[in-house]
N, C-alpha and C. Protein backbone atom coordinates (compact mmCIF):
# COMPACT_ATOMS: atom_id res chain seq x y z
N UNK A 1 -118.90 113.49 52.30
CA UNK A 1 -117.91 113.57 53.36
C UNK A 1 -118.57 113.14 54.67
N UNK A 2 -117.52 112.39 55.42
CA UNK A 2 -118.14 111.89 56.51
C UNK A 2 -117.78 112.18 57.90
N UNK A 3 -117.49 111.91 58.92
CA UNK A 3 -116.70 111.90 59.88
C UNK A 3 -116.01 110.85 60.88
N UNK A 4 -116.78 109.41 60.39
CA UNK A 4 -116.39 108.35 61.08
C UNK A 4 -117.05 108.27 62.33
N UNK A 5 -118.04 109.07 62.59
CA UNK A 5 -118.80 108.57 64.19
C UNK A 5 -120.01 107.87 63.62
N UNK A 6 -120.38 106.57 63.85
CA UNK A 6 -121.02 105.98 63.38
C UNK A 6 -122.89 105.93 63.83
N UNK A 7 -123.45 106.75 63.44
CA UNK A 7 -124.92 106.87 63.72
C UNK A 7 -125.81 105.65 64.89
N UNK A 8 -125.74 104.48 63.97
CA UNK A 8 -126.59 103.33 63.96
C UNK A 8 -126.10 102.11 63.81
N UNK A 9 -126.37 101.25 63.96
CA UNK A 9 -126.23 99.37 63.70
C UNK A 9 -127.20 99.22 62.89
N UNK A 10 -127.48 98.52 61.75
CA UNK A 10 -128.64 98.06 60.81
C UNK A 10 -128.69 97.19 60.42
N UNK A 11 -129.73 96.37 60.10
CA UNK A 11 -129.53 95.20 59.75
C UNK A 11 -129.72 95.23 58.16
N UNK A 12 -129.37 94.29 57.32
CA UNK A 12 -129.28 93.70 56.36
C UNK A 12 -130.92 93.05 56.13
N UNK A 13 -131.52 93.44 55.02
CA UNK A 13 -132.67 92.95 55.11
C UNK A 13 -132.76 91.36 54.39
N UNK A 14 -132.35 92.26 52.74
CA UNK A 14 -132.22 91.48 51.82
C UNK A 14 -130.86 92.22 50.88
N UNK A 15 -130.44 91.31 49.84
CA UNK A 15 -129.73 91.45 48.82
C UNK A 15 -129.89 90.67 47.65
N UNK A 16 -130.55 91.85 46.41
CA UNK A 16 -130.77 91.19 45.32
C UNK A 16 -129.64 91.62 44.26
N UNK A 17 -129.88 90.78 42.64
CA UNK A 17 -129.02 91.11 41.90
C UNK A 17 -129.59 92.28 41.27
N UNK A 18 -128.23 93.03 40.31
CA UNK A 18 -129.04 94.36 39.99
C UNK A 18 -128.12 94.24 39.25
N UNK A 19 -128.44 93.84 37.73
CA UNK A 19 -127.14 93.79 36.45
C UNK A 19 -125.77 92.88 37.06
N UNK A 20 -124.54 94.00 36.96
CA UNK A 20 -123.10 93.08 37.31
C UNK A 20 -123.11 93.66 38.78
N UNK A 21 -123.92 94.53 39.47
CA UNK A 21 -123.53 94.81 40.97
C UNK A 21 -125.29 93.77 42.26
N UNK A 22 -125.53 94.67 42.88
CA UNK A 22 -126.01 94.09 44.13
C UNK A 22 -127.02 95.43 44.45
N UNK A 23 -128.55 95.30 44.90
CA UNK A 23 -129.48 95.87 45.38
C UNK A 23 -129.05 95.45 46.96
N UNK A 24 -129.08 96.52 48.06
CA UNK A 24 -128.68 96.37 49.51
C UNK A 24 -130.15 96.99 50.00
N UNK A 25 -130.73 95.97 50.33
CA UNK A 25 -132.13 96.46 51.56
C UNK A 25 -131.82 96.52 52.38
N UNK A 26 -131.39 97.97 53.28
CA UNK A 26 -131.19 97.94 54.62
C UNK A 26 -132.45 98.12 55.57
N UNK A 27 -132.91 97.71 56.68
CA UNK A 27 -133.43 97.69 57.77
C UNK A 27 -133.01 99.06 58.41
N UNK A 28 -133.87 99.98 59.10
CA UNK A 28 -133.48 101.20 60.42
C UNK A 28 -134.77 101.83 60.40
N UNK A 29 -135.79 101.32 60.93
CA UNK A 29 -137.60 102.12 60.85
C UNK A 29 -136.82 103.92 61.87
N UNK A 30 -136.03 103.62 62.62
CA UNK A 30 -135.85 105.09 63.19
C UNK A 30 -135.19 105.80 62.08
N UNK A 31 -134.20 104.96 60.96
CA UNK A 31 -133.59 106.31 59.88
C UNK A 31 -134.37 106.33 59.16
N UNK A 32 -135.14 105.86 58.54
CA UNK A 32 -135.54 105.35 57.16
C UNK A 32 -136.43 106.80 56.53
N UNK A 33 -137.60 106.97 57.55
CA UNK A 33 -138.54 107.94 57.32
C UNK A 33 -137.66 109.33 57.38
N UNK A 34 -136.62 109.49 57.90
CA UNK A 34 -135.66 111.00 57.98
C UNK A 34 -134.86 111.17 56.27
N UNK A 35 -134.73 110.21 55.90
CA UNK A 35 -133.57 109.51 54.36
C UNK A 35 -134.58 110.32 52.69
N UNK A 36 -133.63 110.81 52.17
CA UNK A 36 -133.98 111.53 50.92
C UNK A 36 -133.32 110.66 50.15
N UNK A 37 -134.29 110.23 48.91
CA UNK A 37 -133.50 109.25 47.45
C UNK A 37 -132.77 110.57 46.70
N UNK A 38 -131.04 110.32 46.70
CA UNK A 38 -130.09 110.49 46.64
C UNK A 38 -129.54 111.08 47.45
N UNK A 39 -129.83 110.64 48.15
CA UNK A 39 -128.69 111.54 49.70
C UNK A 39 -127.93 110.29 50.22
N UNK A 40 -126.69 110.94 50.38
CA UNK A 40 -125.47 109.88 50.71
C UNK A 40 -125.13 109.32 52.32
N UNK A 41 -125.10 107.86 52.63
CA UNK A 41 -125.18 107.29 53.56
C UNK A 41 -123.95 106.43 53.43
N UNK A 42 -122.88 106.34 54.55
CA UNK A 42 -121.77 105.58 54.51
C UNK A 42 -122.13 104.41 55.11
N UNK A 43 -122.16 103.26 54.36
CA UNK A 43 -122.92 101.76 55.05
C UNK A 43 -121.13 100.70 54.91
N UNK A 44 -120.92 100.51 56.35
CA UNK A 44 -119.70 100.11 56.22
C UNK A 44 -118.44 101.05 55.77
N UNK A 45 -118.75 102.40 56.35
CA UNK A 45 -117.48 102.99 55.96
C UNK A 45 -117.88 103.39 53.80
N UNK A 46 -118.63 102.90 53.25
CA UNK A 46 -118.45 103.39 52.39
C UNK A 46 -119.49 103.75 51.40
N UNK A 47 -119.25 104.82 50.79
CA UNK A 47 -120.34 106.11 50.35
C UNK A 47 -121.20 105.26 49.43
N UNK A 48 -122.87 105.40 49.74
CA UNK A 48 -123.42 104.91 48.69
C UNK A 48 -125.27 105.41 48.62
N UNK A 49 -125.48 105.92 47.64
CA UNK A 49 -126.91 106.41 46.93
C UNK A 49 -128.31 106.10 47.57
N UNK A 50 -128.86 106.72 48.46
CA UNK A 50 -130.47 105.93 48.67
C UNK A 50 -131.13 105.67 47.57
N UNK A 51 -131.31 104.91 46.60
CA UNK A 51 -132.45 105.09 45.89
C UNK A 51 -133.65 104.95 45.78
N UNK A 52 -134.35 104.01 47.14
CA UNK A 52 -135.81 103.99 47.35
C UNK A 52 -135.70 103.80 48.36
N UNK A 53 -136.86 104.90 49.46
CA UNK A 53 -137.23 104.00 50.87
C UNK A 53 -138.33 104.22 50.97
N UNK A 54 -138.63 103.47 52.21
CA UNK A 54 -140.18 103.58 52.28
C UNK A 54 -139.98 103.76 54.25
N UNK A 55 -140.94 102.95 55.22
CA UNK A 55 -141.05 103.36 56.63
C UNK A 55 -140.13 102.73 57.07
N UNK A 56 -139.98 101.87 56.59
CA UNK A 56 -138.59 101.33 57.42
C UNK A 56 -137.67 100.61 56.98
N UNK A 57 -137.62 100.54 55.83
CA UNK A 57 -136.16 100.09 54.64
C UNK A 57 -135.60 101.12 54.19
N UNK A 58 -134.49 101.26 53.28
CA UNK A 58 -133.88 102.12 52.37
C UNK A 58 -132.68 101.10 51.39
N UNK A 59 -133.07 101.32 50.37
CA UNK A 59 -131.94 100.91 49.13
C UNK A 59 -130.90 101.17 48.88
N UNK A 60 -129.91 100.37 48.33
CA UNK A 60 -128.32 101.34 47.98
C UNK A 60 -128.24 100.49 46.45
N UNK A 61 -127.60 100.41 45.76
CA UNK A 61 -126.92 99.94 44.71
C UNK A 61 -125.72 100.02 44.67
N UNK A 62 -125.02 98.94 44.75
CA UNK A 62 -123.40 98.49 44.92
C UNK A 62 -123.06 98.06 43.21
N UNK A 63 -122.36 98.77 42.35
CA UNK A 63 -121.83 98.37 41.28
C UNK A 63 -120.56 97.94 41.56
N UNK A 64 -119.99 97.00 40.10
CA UNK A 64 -119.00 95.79 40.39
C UNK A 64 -117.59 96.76 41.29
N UNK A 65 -117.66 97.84 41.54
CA UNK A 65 -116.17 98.47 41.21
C UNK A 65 -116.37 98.27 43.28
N UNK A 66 -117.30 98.60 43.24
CA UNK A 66 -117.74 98.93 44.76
C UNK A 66 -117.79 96.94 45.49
N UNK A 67 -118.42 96.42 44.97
CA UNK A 67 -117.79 95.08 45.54
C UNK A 67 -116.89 94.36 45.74
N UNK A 68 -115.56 95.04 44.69
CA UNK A 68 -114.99 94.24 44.44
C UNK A 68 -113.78 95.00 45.63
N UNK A 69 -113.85 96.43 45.60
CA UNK A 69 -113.08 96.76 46.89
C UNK A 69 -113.33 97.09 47.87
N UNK A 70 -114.65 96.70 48.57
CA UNK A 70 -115.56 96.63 49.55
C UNK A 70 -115.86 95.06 49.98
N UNK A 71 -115.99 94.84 51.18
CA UNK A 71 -116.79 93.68 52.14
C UNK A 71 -118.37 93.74 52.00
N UNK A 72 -118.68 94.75 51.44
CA UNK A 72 -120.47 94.68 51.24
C UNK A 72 -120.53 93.38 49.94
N UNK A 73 -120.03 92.76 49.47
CA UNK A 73 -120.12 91.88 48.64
C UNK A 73 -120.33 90.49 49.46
N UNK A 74 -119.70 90.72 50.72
CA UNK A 74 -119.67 89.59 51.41
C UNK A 74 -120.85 89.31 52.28
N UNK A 75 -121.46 90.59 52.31
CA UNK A 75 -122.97 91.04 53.55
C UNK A 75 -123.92 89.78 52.64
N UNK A 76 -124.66 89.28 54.18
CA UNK A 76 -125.90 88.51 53.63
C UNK A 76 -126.70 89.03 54.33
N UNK A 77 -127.93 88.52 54.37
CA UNK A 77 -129.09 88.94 54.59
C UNK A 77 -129.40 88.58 56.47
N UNK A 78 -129.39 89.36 57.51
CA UNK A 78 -129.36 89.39 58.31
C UNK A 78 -127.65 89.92 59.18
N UNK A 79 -127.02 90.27 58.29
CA UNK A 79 -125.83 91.14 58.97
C UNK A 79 -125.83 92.36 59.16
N UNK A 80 -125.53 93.03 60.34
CA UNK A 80 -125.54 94.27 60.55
C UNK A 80 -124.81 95.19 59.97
N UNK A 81 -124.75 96.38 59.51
CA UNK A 81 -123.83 97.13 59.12
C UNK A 81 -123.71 98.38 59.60
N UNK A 82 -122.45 99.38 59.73
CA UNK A 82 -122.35 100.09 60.17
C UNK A 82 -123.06 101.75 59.18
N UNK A 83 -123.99 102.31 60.25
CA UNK A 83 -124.35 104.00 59.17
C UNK A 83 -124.33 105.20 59.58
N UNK A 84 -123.66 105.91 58.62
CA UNK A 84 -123.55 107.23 59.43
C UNK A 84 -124.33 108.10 57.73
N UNK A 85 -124.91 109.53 58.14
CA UNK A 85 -125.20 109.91 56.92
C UNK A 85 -123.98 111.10 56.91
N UNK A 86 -124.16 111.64 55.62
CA UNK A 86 -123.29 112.63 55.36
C UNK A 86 -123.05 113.72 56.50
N UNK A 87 -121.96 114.52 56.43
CA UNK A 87 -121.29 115.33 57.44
C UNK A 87 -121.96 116.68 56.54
N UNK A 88 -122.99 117.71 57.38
CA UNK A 88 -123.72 119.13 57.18
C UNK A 88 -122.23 120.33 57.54
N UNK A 89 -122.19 121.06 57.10
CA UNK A 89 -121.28 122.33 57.09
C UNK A 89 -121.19 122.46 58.03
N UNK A 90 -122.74 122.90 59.28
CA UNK A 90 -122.60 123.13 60.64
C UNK A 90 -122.05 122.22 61.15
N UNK A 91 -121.99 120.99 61.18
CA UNK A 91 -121.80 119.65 62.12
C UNK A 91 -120.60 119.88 62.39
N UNK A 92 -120.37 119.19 64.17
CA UNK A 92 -119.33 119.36 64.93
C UNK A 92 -118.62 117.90 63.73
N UNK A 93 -116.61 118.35 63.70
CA UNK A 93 -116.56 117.21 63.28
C UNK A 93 -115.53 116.63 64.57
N UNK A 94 -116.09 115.57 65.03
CA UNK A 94 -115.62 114.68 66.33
C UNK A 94 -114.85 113.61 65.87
N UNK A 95 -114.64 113.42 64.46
CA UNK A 95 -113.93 112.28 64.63
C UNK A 95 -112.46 112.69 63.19
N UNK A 96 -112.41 112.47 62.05
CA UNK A 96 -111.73 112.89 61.44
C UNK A 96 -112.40 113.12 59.84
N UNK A 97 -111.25 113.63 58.57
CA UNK A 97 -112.74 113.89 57.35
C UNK A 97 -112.56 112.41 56.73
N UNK A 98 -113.42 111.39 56.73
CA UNK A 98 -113.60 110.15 55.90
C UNK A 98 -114.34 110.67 54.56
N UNK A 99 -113.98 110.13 53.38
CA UNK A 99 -114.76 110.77 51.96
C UNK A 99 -115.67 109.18 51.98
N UNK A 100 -115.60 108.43 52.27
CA UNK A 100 -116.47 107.00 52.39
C UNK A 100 -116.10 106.16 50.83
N UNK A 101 -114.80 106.61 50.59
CA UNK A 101 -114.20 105.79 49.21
C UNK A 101 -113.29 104.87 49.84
N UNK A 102 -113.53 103.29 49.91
CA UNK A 102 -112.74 102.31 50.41
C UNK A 102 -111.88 102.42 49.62
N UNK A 103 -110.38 102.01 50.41
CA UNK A 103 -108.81 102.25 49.67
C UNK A 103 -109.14 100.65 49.59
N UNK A 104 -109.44 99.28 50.19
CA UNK A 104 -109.26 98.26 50.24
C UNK A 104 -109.86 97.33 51.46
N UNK A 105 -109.84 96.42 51.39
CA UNK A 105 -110.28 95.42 52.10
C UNK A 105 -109.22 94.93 53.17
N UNK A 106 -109.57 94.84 54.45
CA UNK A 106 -108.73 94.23 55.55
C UNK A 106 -108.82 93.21 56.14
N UNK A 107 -108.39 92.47 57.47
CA UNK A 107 -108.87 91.28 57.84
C UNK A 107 -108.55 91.46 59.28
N UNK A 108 -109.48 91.24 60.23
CA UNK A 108 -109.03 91.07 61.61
C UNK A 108 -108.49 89.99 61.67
N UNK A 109 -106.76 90.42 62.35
CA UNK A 109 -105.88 89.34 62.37
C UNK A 109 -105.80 88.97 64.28
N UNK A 110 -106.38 89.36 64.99
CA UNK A 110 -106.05 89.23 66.47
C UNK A 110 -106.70 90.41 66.99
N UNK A 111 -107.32 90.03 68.22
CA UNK A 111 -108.49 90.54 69.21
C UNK A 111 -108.12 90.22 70.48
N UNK A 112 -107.21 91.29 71.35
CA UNK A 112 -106.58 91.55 72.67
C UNK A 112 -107.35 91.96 73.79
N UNK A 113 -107.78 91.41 74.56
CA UNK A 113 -108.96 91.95 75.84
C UNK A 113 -108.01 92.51 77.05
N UNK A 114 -108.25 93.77 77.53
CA UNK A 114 -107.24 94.42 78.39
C UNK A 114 -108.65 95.24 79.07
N UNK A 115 -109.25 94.32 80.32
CA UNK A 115 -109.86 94.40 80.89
C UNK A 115 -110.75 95.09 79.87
N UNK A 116 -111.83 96.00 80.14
CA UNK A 116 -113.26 96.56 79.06
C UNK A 116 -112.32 96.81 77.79
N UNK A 117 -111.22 96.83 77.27
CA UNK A 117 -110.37 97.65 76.12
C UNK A 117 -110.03 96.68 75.83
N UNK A 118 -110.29 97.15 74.31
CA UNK A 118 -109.76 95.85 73.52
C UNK A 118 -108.50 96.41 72.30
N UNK A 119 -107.55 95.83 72.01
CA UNK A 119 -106.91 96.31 70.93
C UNK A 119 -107.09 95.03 69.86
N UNK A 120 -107.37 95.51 68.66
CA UNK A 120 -107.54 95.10 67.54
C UNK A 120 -106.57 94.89 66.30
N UNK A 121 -105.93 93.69 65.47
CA UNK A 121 -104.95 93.64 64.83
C UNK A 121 -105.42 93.50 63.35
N UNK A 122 -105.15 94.36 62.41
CA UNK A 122 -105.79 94.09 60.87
C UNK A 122 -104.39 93.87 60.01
N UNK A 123 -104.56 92.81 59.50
CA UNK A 123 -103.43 92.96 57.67
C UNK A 123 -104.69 93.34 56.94
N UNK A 124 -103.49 93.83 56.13
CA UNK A 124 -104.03 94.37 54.85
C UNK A 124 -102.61 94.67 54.00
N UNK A 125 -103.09 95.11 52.70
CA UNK A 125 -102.18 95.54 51.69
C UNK A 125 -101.08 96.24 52.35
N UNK A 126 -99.59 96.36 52.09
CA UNK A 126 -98.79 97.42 52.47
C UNK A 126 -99.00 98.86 51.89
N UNK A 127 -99.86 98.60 50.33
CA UNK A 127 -99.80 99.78 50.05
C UNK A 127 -100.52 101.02 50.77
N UNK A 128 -101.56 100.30 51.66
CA UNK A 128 -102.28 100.97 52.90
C UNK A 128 -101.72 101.09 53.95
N UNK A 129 -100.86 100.46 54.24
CA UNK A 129 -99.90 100.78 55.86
C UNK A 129 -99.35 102.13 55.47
N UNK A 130 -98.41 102.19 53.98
CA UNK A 130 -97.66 102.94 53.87
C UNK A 130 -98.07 104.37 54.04
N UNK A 131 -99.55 104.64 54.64
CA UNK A 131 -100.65 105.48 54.60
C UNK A 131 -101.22 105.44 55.48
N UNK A 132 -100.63 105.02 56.62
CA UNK A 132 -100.62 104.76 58.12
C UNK A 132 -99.42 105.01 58.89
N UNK A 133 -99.81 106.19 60.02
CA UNK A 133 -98.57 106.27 60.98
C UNK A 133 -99.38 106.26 62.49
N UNK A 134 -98.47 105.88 63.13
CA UNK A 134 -99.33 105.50 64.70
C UNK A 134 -99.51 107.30 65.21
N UNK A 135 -100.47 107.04 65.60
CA UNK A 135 -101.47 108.34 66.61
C UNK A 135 -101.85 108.96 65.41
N UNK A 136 -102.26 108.08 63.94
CA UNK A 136 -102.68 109.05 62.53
C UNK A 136 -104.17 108.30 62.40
N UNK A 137 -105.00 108.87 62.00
CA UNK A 137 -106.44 108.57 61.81
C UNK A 137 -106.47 107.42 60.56
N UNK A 138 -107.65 106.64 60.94
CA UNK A 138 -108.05 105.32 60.14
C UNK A 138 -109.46 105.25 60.23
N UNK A 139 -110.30 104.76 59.02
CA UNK A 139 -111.58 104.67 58.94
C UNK A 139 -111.65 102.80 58.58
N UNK A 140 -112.25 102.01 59.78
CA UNK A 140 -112.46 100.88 59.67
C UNK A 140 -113.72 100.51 59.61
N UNK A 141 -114.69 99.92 58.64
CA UNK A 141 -115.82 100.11 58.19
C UNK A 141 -116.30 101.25 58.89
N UNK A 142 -115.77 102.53 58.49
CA UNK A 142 -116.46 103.80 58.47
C UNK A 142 -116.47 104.26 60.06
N UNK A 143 -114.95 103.66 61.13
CA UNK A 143 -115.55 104.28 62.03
C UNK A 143 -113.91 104.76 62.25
N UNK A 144 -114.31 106.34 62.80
CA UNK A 144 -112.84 107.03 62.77
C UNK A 144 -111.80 106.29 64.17
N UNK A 145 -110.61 105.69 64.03
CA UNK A 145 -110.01 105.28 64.95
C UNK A 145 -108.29 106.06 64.72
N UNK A 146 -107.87 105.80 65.55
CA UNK A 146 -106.64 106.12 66.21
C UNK A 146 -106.13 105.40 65.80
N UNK A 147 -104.67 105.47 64.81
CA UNK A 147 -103.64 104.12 64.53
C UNK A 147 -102.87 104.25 65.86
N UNK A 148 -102.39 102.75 66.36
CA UNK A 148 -101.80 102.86 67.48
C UNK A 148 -100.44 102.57 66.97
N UNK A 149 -100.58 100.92 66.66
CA UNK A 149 -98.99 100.46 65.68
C UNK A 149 -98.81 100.05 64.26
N UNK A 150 -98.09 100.15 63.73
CA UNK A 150 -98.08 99.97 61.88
C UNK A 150 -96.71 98.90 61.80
N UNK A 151 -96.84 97.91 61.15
CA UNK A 151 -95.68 97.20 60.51
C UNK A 151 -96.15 97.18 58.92
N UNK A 152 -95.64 96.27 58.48
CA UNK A 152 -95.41 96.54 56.95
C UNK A 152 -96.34 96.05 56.30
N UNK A 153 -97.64 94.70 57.20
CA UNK A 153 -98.81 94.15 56.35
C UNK A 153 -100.25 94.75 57.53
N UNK A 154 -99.42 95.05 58.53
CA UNK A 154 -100.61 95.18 60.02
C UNK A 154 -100.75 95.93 60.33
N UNK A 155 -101.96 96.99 61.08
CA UNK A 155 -101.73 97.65 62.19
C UNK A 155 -102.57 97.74 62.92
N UNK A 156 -102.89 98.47 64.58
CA UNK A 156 -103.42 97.86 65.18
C UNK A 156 -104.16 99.03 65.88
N UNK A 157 -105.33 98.96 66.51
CA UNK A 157 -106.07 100.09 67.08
C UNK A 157 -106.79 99.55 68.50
N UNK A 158 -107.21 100.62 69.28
CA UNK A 158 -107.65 100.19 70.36
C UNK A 158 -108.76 100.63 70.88
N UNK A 159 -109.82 99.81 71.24
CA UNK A 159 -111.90 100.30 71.24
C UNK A 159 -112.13 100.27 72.28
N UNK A 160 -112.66 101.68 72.51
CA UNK A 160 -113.46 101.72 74.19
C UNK A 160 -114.30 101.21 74.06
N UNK A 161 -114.86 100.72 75.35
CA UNK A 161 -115.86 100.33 75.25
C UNK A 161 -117.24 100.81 74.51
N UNK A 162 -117.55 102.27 74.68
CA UNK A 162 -118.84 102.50 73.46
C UNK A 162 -118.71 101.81 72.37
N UNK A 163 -117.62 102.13 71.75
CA UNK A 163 -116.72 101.95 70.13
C UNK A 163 -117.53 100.29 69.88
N UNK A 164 -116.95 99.48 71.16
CA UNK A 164 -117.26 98.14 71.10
C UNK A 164 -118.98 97.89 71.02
N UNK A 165 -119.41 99.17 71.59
CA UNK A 165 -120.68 98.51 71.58
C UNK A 165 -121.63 98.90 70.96
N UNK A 166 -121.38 99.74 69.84
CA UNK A 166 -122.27 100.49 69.25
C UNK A 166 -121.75 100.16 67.26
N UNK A 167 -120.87 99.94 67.41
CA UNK A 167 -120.01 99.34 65.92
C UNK A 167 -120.00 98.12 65.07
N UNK A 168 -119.86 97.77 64.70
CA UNK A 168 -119.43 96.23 64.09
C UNK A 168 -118.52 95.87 64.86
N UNK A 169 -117.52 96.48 65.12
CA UNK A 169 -116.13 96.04 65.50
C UNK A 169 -116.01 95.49 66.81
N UNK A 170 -117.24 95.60 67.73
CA UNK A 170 -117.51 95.32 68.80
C UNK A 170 -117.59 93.54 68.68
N UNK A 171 -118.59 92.53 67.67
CA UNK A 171 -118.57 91.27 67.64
C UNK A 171 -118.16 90.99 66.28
N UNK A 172 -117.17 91.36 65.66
CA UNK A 172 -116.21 91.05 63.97
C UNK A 172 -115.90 89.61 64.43
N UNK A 173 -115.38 88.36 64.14
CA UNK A 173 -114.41 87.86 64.97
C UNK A 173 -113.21 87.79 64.19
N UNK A 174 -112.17 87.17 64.41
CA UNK A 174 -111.28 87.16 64.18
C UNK A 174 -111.18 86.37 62.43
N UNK A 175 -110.75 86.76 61.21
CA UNK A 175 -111.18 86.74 59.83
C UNK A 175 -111.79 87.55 59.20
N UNK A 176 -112.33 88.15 59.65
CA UNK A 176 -113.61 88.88 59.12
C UNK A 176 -113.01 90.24 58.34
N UNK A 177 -114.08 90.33 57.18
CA UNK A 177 -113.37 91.30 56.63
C UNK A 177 -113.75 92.70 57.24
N UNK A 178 -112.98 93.69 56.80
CA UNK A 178 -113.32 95.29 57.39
C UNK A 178 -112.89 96.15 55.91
N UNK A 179 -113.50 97.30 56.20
CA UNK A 179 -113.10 98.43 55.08
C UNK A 179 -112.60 99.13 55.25
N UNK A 180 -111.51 99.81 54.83
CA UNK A 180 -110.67 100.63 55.13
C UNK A 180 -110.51 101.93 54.43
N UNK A 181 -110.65 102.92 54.95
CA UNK A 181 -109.83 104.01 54.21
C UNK A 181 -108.93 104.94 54.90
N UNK A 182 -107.29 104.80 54.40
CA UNK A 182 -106.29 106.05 55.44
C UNK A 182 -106.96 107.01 55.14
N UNK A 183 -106.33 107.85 55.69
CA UNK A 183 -106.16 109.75 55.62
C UNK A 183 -105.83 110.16 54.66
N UNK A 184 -106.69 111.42 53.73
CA UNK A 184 -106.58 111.58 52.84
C UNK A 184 -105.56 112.42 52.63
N UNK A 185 -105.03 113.39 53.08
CA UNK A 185 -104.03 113.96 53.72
C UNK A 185 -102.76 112.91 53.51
N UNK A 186 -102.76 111.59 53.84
CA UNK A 186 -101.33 110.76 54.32
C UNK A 186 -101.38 110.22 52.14
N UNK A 187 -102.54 109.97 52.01
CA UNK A 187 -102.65 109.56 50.41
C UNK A 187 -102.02 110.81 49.40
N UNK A 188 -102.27 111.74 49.89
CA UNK A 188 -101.98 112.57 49.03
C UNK A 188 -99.86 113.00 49.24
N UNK A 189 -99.84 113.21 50.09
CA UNK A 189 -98.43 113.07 50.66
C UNK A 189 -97.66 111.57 49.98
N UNK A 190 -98.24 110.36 50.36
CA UNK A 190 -97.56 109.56 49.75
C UNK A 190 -97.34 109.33 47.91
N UNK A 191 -98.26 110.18 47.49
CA UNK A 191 -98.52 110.22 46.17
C UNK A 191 -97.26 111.21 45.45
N UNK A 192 -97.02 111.87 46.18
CA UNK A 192 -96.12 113.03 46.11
C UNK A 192 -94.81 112.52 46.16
N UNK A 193 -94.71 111.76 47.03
CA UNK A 193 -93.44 111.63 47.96
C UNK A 193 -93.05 110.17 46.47
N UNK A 194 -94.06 109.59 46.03
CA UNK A 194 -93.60 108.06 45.49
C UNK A 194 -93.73 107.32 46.33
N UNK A 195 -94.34 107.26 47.67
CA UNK A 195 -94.38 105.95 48.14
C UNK A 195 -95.81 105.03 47.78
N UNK A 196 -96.65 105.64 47.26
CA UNK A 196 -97.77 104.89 46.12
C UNK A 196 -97.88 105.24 44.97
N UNK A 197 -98.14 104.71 43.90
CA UNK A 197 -98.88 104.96 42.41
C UNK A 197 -100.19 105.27 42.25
């Protein structure tokens, strides 16, 4: 469990093959030495295994299920990614509960500059809007935001400046993929209700 306030920026070291999924060498000499092999780290919004570090790398293993509904398939070697580690019992939670299980893949469709504030436009699946209501929480590669507006393929959020400068979402450009997961709360309701399978 997470909370969507995003720790760190990291870079992408390397990416090797590992069977049908992907070995992820991340870069962070300040996390790396703090990191226990199997303790859970949300890289891009979504939950995944340390399995080796050393002073200043740490490993993940992405199997096919995880690439295929994740943007970490798309990471090369020198892209940053977003990390937060797991949410402790004590921990204040400041942002909302993210479980770091991507519902799907998004796309920045339009990038609005309103003096330092920017509002941000994503499509994606409807079956994810339908799991979106404006002023309802959204995890976009793993960082907790505010839905502002929802139509039936889009919706749209708006980044203070920290948000911008400490995130991915700060230089995405316009295409780029993002990860998404609604509210688990709005999933479970729509599950109920029939408005998803």
């Amino acid at each position: 469990m997470f909370t969507g306030l995003v720790e760190t920026l990291a870079v992408v070291r390397r990416l090797d093959a590992d069977a049908d999924g992907r070995l992820l060498v991340i870069a962070e000499p300040r996390l790396a030495p703090e990191l226990q092999i199997g303790e859970s780290v949300a890289v891009n919004g979504a939950c995944l295994t340390v399995v080796r570090r050393d002073a200043e790398t740490f490993d993940f293993q992405a199997g096919p299920e995880t690439l295929r509904r994740t943007n970490l398939g798309e990471l090369a070697a020198g892209d940053r990614v977003n990390l937060e580690r797991a949410l402790r019992v004590s921990d204040r939670l400041g942002g909302h509960f993210v479980q770091g299980h991507i519902d799907g893949v998004g796309r920045i469709a339009e990038r609005q500059r309103q003096g330092d504030w920017e509002t941000i436009w994503f499509s994606c699946a409807s079956e994810l809007t339908r799991c979106l209501v404006p002023k309802g929480s959204v995890a976009v590669d793993g960082v907790s935001l505010t839905v502002v507006d929802v139509t039936t393929d889009r919706f749209s959020v708006m980044l203070i400046p920290h948000t911008q400068a400490v995130t991915t979402l700060g230089f995405k450009p316009v295409g780029a993929a993002v990860n998404l997961e609604t509210d688990i709360l709005a999933k479970y309701v729509a599950k109920l209700t029939g408005a998803v399978s």
